[in-house]
Protein backbone atom coordinates (compact mmCIF):
# COMPACT_ATOMS: atom_id res chain seq x y z
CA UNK A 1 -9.19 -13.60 12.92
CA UNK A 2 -11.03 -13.65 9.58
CA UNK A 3 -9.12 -12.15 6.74
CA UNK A 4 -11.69 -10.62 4.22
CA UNK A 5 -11.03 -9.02 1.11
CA UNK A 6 -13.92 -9.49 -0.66
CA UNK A 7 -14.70 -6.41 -2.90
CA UNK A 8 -11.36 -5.28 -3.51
CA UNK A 9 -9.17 -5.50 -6.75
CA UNK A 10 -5.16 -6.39 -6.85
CA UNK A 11 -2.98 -6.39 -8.68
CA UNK A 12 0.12 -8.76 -8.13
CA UNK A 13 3.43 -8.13 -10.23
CA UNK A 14 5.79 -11.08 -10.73
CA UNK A 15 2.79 -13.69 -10.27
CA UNK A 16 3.38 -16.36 -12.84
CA UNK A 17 5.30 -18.04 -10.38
CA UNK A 18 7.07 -18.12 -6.98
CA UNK A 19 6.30 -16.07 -4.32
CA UNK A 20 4.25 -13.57 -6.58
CA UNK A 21 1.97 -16.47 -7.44
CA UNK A 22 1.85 -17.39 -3.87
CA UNK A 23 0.75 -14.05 -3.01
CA UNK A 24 -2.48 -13.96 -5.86
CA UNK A 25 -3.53 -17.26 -5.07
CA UNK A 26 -3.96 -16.26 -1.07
CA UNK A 27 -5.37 -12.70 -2.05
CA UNK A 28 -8.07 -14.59 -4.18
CA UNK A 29 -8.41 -16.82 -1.11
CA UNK A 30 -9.12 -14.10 1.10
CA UNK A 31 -11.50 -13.32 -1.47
CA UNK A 32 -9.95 -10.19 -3.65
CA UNK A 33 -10.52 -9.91 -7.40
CA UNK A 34 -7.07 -10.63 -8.50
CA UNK A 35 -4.93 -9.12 -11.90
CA UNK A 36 -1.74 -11.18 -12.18
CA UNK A 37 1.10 -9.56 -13.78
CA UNK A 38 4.11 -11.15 -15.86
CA UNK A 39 5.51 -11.41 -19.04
CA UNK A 40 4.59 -15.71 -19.50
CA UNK A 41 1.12 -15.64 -21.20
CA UNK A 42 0.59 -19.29 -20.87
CA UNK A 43 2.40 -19.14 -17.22
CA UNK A 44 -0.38 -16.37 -16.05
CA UNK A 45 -3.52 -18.26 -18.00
CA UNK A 46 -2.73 -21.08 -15.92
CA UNK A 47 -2.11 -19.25 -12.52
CA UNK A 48 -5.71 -17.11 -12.83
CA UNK A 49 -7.49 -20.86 -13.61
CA UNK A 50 -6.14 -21.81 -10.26
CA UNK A 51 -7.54 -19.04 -8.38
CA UNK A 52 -10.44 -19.23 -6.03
CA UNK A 53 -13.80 -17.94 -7.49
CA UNK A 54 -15.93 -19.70 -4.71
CA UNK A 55 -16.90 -15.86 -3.53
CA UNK A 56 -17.81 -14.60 -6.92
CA UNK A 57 -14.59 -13.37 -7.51
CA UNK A 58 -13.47 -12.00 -11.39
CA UNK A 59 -9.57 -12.49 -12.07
CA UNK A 60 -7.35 -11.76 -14.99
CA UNK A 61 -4.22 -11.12 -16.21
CA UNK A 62 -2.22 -8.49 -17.80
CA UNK A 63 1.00 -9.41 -19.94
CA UNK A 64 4.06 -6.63 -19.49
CA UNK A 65 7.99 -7.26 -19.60
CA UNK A 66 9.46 -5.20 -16.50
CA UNK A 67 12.61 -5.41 -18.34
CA UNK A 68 11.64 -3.33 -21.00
CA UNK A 69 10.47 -0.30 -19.25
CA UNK A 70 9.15 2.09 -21.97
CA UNK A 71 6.70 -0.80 -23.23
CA UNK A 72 6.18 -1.38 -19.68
CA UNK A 73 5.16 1.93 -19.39
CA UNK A 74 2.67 2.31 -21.98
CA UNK A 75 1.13 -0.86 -20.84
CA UNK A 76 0.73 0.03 -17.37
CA UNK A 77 -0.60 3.73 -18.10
CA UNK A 78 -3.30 2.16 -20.57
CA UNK A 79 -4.60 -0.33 -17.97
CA UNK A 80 -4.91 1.93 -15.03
CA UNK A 81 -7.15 4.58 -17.82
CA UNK A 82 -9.89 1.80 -16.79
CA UNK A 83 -9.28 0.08 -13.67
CA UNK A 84 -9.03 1.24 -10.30
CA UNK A 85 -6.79 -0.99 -7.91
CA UNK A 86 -7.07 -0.99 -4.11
CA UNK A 87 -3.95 -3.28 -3.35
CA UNK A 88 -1.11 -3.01 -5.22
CA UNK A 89 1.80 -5.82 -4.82
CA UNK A 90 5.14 -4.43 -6.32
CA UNK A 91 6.92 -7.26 -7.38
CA UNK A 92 9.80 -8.05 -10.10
CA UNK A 93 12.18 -10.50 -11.61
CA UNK A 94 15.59 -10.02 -9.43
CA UNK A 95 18.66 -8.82 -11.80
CA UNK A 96 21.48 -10.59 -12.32
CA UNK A 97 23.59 -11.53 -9.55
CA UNK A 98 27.11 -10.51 -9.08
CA UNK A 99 29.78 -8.75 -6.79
CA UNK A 100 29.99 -4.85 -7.30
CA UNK A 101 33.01 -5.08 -8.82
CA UNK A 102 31.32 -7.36 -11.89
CA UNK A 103 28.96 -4.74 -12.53
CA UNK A 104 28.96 -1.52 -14.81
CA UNK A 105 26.92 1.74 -14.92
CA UNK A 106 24.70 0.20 -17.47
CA UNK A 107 24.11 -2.64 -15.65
CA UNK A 108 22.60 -0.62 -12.46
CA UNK A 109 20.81 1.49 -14.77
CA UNK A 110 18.73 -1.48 -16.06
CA UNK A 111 18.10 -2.99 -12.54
CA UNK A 112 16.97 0.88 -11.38
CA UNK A 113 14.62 0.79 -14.59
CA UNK A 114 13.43 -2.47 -13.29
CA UNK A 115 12.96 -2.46 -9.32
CA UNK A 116 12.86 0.86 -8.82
CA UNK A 117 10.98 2.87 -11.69
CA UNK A 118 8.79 0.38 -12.35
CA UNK A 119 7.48 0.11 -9.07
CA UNK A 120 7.33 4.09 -8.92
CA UNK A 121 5.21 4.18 -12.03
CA UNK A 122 2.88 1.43 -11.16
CA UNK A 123 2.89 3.05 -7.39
CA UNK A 124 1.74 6.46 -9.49
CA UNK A 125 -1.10 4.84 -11.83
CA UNK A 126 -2.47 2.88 -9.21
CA UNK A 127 -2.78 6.06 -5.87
CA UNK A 128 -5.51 8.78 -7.77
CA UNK A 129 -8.21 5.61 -7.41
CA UNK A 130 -6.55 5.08 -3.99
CA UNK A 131 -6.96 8.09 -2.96
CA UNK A 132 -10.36 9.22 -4.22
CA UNK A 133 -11.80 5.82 -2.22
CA UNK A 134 -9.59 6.92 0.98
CA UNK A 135 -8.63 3.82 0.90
CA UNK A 136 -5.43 1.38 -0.49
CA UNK A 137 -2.70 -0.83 0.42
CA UNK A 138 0.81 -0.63 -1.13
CA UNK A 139 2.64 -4.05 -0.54
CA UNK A 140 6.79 -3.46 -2.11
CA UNK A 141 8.43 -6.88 -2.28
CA UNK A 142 12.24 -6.29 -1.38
CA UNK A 143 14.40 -8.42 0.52
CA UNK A 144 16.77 -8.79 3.94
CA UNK A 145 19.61 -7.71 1.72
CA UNK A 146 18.83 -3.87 1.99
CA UNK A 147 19.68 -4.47 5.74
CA UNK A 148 22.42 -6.99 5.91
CA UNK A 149 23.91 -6.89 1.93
CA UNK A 150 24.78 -9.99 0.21
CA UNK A 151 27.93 -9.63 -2.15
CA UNK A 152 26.71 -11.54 -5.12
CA UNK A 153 23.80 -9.50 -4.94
CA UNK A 154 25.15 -5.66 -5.73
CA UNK A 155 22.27 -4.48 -7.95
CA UNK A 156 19.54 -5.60 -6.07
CA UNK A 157 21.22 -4.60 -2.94
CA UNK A 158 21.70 -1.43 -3.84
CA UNK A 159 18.58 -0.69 -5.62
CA UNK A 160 15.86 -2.26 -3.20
CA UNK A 161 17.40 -0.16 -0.88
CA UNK A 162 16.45 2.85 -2.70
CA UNK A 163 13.20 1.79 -3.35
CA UNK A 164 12.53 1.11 0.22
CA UNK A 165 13.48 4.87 1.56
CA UNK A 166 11.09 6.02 -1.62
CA UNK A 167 8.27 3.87 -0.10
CA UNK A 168 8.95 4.93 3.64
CA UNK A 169 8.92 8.71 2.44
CA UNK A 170 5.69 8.23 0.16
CA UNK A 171 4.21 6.39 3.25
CA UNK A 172 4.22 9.68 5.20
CA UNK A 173 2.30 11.77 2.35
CA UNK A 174 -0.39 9.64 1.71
CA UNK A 175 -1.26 7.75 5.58
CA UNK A 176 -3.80 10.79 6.04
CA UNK A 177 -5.60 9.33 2.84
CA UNK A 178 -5.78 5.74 4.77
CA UNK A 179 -3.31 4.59 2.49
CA UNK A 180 -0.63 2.12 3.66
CA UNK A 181 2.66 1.57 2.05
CA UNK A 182 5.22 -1.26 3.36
CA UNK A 183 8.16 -3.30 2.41
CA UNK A 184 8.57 -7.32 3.06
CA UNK A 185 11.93 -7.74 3.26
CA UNK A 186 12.48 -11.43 1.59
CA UNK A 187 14.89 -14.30 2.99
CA UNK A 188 14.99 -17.32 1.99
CA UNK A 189 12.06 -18.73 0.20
CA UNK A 190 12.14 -22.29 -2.10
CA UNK A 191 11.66 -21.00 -5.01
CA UNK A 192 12.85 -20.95 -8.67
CA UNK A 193 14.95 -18.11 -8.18
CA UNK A 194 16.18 -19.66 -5.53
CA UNK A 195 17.57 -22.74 -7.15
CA UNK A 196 18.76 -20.97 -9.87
CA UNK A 197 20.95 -18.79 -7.85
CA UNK A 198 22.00 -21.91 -5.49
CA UNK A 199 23.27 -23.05 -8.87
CA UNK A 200 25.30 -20.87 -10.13
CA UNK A 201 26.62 -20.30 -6.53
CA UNK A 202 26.92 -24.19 -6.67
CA UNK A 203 29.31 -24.45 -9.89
CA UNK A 204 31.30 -21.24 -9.01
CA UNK A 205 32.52 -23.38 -5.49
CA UNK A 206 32.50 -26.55 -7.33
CA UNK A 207 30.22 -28.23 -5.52
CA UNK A 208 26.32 -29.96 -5.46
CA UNK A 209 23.08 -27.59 -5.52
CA UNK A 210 22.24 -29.62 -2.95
CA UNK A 211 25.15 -28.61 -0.41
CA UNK A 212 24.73 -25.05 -0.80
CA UNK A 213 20.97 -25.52 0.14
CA UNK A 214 21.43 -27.55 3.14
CA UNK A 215 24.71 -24.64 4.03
CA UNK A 216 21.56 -22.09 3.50
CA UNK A 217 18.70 -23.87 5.75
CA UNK A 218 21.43 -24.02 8.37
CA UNK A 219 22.16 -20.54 8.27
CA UNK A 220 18.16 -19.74 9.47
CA UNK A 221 17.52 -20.21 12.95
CA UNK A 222 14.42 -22.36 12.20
CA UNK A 223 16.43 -24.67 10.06
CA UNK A 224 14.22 -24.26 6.71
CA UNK A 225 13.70 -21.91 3.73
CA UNK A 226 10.17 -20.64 3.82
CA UNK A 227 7.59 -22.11 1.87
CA UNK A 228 6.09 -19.40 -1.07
CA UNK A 229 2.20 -19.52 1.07
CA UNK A 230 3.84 -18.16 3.77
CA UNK A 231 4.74 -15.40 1.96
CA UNK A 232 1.16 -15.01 1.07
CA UNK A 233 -0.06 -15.36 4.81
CA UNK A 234 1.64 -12.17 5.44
CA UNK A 235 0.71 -10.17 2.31
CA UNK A 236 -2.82 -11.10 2.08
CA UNK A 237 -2.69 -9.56 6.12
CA UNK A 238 -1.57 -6.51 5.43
CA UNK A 239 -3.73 -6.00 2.82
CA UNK A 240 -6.69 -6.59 5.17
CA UNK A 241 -8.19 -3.92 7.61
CA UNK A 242 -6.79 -5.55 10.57
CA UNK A 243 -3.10 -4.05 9.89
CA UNK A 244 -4.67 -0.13 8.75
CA UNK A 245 -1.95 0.72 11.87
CA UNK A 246 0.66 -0.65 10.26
CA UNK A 247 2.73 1.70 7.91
CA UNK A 248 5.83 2.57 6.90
CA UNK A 249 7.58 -0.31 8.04
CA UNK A 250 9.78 -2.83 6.72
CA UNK A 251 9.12 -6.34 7.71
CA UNK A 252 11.43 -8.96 7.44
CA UNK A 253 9.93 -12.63 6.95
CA UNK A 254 13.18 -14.72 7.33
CA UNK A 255 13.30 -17.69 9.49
CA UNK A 256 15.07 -15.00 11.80
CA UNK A 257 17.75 -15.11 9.59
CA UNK A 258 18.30 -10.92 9.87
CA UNK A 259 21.34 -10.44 12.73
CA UNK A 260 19.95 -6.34 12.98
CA UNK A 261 17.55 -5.28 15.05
């Protein structure tokens, strides 16, 4: 199977590195123009000079801070006034780990400003061009823990999971329009993230990084954390027009880590 997306324009949030970047750099593979999205100017110069132009593509990049959401915003709004965008990859920073009982009201009203409106508002901007071409793919980056919660994750546990039922409901309004909307639900992937949180997890138990990675790749029944491309395999899929069937869903790309059906 031949995955083409020549002609089409995404946008990728959270690309200057990680599994966002993964993501661009397979979309421009599969031959999509590609925006990248993150706050790192030099971070996102050097990500679109690494993405594949053999098919005539045009990439770029657009600077915003999802943590500030009212710049974020006014950012967004301008750049959708003169670009239309047929797949849209909603991705963000995580917030700061910690149990529930570590966190305040405050604190889950930042990480709703950051994974959940900001994904609503770029969602918004980016379904009138959708929707006039009958055409568009909505790709929400969340992870396993909306299914099985992890307890130093509270915030993004609790607000993925909103975000998730939002894109299941908005899935159902705007199929008819050939529109698809789904969630990847994110396990274990090597990334920087990653390591940062295996860190802090690390000095908390007082013991090596490297002892609560191996305690992690045991915990996956293939015995590995996923490699970032991977990640990209499956996005720049259902992006394609080989998975128009597939909507609504929330896919889990884990190892088989996820103990629910």
């Amino acid at each position: 199977m031949n995955i083409s997306l020549l002609g089409k324009n995404a946008l990728v949030g959270g690309s200057s590195k990680g599994i966002g970047k993964a993501i661009a750099l397979q979309l421009a593979e599969s031959g999509s123009n590609v925006t990248v999205m993150a706050r790192n100017e030099s971070d996102l110069k050097a990500v679109v000079s690494q993405l594949d132009t053999s098919k005539g593509q045009k990439h770029n990049y657009l600077l915003v801070d999802f943590s500030d959401f009212d710049v974020f915003k006014e950012t967004i709004i301008r750049f959708f006034k003169n670009t239309d965008i047929d797949i849209l990859v909603n991705n963000t920073q995580g917030p700061e780990a910690g149990g529930a009982l570590e966190k305040t009201v405050d604190d889950y009203q930042k990480a709703f400003d950051l994974l959940f409106k900001s994904v609503v508002l770029t969602t918004e901007q980016a379904l009138s061009g959708m929707q006039r071409k009958k055409w568009g793919r909505i790709i929400n980056v969340a992870s396993i823990s909306v299914k099985e919660p992890l307890n130093y994750l509270a915030l993004s546990n609790s607000i993925r999971a909103a975000m998730t039922t939002w894109a299941k409901s908005l899935s159902i309004d705007v199929g008819k329009d050939q529109i698809t909307i789904n969630n990847v639900l994110t396990g274990y992937f090597d990334t920087d993230r990653i390591a940062s949180l295996n860190a802090k997890k690390a000095e908390k138990m007082g013991i090596a990084a490297e002892e609560v990675r191996a305690a992690m790749e045991n915990q996956v029944p293939v015995k590995r954390i996923g490699r970032p491309e991977e990640y990209g395999f499956l996005v720049a899929f259902l992006s394609s027009d080989q998975a128009a069937y597939i909507n609504g869903t929330n896919i889990p790309i884990d190892g088989g880590l996820l103990k629910s059906m």
